[in-house]
N, C-alpha and C. Protein backbone atom coordinates (compact mmCIF):
# COMPACT_ATOMS: atom_id res chain seq x y z
N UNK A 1 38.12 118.71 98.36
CA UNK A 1 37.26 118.17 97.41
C UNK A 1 37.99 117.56 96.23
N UNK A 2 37.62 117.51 94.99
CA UNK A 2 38.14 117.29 93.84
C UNK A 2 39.32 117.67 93.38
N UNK A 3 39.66 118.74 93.89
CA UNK A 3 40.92 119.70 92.93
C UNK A 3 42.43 118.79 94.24
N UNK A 4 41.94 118.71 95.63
CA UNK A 4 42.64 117.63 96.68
C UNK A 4 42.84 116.28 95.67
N UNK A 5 41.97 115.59 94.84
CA UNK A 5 42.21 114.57 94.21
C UNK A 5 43.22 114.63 93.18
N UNK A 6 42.46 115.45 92.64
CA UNK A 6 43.85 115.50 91.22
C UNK A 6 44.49 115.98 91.60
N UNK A 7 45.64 116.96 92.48
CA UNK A 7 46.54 117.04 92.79
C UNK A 7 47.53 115.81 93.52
N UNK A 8 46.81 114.69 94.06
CA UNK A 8 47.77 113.91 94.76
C UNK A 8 47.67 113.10 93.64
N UNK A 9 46.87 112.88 92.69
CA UNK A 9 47.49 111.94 91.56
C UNK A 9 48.75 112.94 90.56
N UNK A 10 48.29 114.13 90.71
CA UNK A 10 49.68 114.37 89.98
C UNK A 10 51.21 114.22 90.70
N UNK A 11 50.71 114.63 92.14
CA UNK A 11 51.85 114.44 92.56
C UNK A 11 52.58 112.80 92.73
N UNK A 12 51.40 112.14 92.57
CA UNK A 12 51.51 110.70 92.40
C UNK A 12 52.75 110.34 91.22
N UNK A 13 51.66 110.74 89.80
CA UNK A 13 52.67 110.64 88.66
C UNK A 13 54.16 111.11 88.46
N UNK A 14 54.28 112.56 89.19
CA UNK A 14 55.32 112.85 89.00
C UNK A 14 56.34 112.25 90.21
N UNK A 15 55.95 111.49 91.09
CA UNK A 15 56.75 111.00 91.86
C UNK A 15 57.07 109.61 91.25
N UNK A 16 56.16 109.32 90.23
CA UNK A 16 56.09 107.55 89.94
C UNK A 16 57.45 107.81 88.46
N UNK A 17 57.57 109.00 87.83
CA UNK A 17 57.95 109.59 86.48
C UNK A 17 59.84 109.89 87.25
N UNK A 18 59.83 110.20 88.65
CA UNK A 18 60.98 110.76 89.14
C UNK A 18 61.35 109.51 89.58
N UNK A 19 61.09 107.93 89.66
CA UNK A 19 61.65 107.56 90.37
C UNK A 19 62.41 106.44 88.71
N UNK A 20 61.35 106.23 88.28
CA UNK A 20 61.86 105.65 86.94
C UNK A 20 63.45 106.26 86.20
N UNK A 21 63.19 107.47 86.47
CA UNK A 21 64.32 108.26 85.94
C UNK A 21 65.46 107.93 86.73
N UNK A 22 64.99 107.72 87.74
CA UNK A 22 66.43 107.16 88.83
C UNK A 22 66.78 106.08 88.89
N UNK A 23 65.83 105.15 88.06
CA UNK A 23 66.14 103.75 87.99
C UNK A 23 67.07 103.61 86.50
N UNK A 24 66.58 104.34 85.64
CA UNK A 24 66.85 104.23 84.58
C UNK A 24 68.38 104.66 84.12
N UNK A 25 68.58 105.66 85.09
CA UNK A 25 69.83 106.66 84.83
C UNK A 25 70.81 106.40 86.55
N UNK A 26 70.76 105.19 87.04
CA UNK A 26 71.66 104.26 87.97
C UNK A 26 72.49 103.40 87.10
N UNK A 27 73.51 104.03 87.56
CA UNK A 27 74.90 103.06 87.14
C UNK A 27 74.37 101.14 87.57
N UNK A 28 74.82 100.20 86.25
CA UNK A 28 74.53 99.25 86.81
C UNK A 28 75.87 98.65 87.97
N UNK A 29 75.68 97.78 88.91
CA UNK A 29 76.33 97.59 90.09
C UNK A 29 77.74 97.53 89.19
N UNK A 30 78.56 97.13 90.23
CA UNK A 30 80.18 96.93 89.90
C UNK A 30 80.30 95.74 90.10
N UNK A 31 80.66 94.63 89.16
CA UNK A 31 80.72 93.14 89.85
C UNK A 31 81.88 92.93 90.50
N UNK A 32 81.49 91.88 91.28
CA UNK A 32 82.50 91.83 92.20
C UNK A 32 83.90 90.64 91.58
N UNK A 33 84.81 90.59 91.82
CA UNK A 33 85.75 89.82 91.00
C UNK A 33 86.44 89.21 92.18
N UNK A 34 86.42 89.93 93.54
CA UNK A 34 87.13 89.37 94.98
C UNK A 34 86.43 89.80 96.06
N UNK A 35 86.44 89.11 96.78
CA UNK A 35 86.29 89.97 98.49
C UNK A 35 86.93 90.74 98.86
N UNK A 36 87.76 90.88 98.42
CA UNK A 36 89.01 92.45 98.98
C UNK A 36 88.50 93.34 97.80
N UNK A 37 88.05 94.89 98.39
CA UNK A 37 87.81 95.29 97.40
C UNK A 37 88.82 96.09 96.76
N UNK A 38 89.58 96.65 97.17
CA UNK A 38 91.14 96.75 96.39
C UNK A 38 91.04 96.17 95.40
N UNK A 39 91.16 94.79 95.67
CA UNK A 39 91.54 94.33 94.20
C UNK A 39 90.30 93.98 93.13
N UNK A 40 89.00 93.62 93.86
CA UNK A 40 88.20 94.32 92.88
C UNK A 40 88.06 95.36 91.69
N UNK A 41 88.12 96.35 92.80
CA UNK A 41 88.61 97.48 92.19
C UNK A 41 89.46 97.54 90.73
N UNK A 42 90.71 97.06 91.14
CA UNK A 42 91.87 97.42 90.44
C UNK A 42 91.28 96.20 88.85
N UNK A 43 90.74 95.06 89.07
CA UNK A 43 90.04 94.47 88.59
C UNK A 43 89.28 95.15 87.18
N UNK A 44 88.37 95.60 88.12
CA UNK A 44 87.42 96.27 87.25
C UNK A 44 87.70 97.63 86.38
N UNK A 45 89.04 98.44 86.89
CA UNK A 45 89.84 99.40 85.81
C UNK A 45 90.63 98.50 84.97
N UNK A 46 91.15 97.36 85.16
CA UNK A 46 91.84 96.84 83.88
C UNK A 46 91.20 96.14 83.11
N UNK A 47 89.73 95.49 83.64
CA UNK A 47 88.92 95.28 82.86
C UNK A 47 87.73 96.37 81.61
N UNK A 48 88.07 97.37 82.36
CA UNK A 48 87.93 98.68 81.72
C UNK A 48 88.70 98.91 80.75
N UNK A 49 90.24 98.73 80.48
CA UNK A 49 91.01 98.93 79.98
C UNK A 49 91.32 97.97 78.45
N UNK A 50 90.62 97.09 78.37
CA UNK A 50 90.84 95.86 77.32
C UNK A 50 91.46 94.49 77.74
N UNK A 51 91.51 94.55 79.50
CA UNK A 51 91.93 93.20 80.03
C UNK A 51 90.52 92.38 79.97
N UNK A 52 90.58 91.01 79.85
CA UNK A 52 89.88 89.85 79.66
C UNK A 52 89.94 89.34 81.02
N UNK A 53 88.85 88.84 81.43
CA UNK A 53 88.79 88.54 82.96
C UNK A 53 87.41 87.11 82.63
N UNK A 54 87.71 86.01 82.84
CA UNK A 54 87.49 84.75 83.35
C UNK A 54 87.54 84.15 84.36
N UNK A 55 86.28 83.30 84.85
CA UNK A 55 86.25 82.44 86.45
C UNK A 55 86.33 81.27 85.44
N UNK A 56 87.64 80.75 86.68
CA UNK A 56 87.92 78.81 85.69
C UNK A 56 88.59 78.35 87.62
N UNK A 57 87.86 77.40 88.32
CA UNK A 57 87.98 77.10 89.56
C UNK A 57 87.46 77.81 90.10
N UNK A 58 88.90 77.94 91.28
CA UNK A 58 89.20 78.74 92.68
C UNK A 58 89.43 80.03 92.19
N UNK A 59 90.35 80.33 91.14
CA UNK A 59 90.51 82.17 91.02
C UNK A 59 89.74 82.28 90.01
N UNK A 60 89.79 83.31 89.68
CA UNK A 60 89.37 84.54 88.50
C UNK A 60 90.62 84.21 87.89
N UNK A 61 90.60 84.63 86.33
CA UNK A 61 91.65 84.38 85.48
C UNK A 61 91.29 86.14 84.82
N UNK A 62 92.87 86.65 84.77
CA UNK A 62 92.66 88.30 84.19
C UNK A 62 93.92 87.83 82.92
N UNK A 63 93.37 88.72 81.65
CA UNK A 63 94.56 87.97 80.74
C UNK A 63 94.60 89.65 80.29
N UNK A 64 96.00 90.08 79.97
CA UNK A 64 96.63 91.39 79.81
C UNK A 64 96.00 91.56 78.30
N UNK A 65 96.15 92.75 77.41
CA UNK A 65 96.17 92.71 76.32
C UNK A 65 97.12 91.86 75.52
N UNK A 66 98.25 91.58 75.94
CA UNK A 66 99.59 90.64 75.19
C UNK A 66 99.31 89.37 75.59
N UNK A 67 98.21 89.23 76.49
CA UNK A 67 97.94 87.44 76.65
C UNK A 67 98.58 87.02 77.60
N UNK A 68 99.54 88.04 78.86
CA UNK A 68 100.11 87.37 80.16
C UNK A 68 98.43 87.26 80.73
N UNK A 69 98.58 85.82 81.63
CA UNK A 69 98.08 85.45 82.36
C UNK A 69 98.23 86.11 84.41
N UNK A 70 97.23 86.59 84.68
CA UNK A 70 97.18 86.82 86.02
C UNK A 70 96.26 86.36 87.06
N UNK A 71 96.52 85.35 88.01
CA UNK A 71 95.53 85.05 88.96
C UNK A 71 95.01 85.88 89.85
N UNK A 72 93.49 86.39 89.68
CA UNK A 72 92.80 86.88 90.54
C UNK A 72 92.38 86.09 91.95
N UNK A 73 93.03 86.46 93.03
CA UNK A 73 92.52 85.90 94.35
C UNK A 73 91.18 86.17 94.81
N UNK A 74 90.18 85.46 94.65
CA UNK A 74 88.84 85.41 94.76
C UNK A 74 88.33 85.49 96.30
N UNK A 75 89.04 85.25 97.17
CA UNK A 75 88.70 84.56 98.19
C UNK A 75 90.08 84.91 99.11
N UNK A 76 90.81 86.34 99.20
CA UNK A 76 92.16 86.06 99.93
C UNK A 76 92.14 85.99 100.95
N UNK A 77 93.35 85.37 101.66
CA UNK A 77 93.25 84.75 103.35
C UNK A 77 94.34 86.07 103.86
N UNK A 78 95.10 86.08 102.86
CA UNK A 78 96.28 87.59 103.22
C UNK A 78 95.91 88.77 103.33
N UNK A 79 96.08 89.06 104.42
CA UNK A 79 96.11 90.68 104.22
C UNK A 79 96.57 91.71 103.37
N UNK A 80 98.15 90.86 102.97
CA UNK A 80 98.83 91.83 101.41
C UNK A 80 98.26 91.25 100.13
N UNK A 81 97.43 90.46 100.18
CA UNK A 81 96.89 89.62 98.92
C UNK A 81 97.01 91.09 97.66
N UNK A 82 96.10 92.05 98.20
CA UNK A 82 96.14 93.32 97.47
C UNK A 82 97.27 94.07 96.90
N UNK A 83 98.26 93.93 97.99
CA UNK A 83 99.44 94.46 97.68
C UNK A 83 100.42 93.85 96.79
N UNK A 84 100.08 92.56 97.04
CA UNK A 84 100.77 91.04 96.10
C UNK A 84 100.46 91.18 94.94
N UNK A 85 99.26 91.21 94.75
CA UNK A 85 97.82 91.22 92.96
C UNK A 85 98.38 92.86 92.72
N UNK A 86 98.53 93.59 93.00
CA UNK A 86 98.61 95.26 92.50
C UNK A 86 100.08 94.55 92.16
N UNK A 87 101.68 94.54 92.52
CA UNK A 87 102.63 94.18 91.88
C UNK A 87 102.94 93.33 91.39
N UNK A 88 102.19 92.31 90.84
CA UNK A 88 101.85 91.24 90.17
C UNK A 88 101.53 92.14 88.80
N UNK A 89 100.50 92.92 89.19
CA UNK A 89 99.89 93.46 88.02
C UNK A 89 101.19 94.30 87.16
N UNK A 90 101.50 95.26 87.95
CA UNK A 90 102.58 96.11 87.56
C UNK A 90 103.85 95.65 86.77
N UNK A 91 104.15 94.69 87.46
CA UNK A 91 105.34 93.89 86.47
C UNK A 91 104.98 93.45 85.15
N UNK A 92 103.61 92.89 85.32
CA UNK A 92 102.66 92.63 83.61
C UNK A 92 103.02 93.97 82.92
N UNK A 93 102.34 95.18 83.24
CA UNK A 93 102.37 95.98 82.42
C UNK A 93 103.64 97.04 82.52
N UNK A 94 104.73 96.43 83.19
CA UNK A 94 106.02 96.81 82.66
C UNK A 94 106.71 96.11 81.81
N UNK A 95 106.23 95.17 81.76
CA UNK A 95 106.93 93.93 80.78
C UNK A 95 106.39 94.33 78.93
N UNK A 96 104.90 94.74 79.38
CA UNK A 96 104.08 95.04 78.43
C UNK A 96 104.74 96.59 77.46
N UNK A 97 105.32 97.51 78.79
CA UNK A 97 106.12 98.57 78.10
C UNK A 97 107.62 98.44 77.64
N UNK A 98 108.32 97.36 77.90
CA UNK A 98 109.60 97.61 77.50
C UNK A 98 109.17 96.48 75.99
N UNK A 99 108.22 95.82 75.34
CA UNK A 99 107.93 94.95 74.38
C UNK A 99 107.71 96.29 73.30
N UNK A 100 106.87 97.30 73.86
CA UNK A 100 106.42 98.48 72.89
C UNK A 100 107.93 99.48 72.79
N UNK A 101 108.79 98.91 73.31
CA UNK A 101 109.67 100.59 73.03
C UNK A 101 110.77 99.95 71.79
């Protein structure tokens, strides 16, 4: 009867109240910066970090805190592309530590 009604609207509400909360409290996506997600990835922690990241063409443009320039491969055809962009990166921010000592 009746008491069947208002129970499926509550359970209504509180299902409509639980899902908002899950919308609300979802990480927004991770953008993507490459098709390899490696370097996405690695991307999106140095962009975390105070790196500057720009699309100008074909790559992504990542600029260090000291203003070295690094090309993001948007689109890599290599398999080490990742491995290439990760010690690419590394030499930036070794260069970046022997300027601070």
């Amino acid at each position: 009867g009746a008491s069947n009604v208002s129970r499926m609207s509550r359970q209504a509400r509180h299902a409509m109240r639980n899902t908002k909360q899950l919308l609300s409290s979802r990480a927004a996506p991770l953008r993507s910066y490459s098709n390899d997600r490696a370097i996405s990835a690695l991307v999106t922690s140095l962009v975390a970090q105070g790196w500057r990241y720009s699309k100008a063409g074909r790559h992504g443009k990542l600029r260090a805190p000291d203003n070295t320039l690094v090309v993001v491969p948007c689109t890599p055809g290599d398999r080490r592309s990742h491995l290439n962009f990760a010690a690419q990166v590394r030499r930036v921010l070794q260069g970046m530590e022997a300027m601070n000592k």
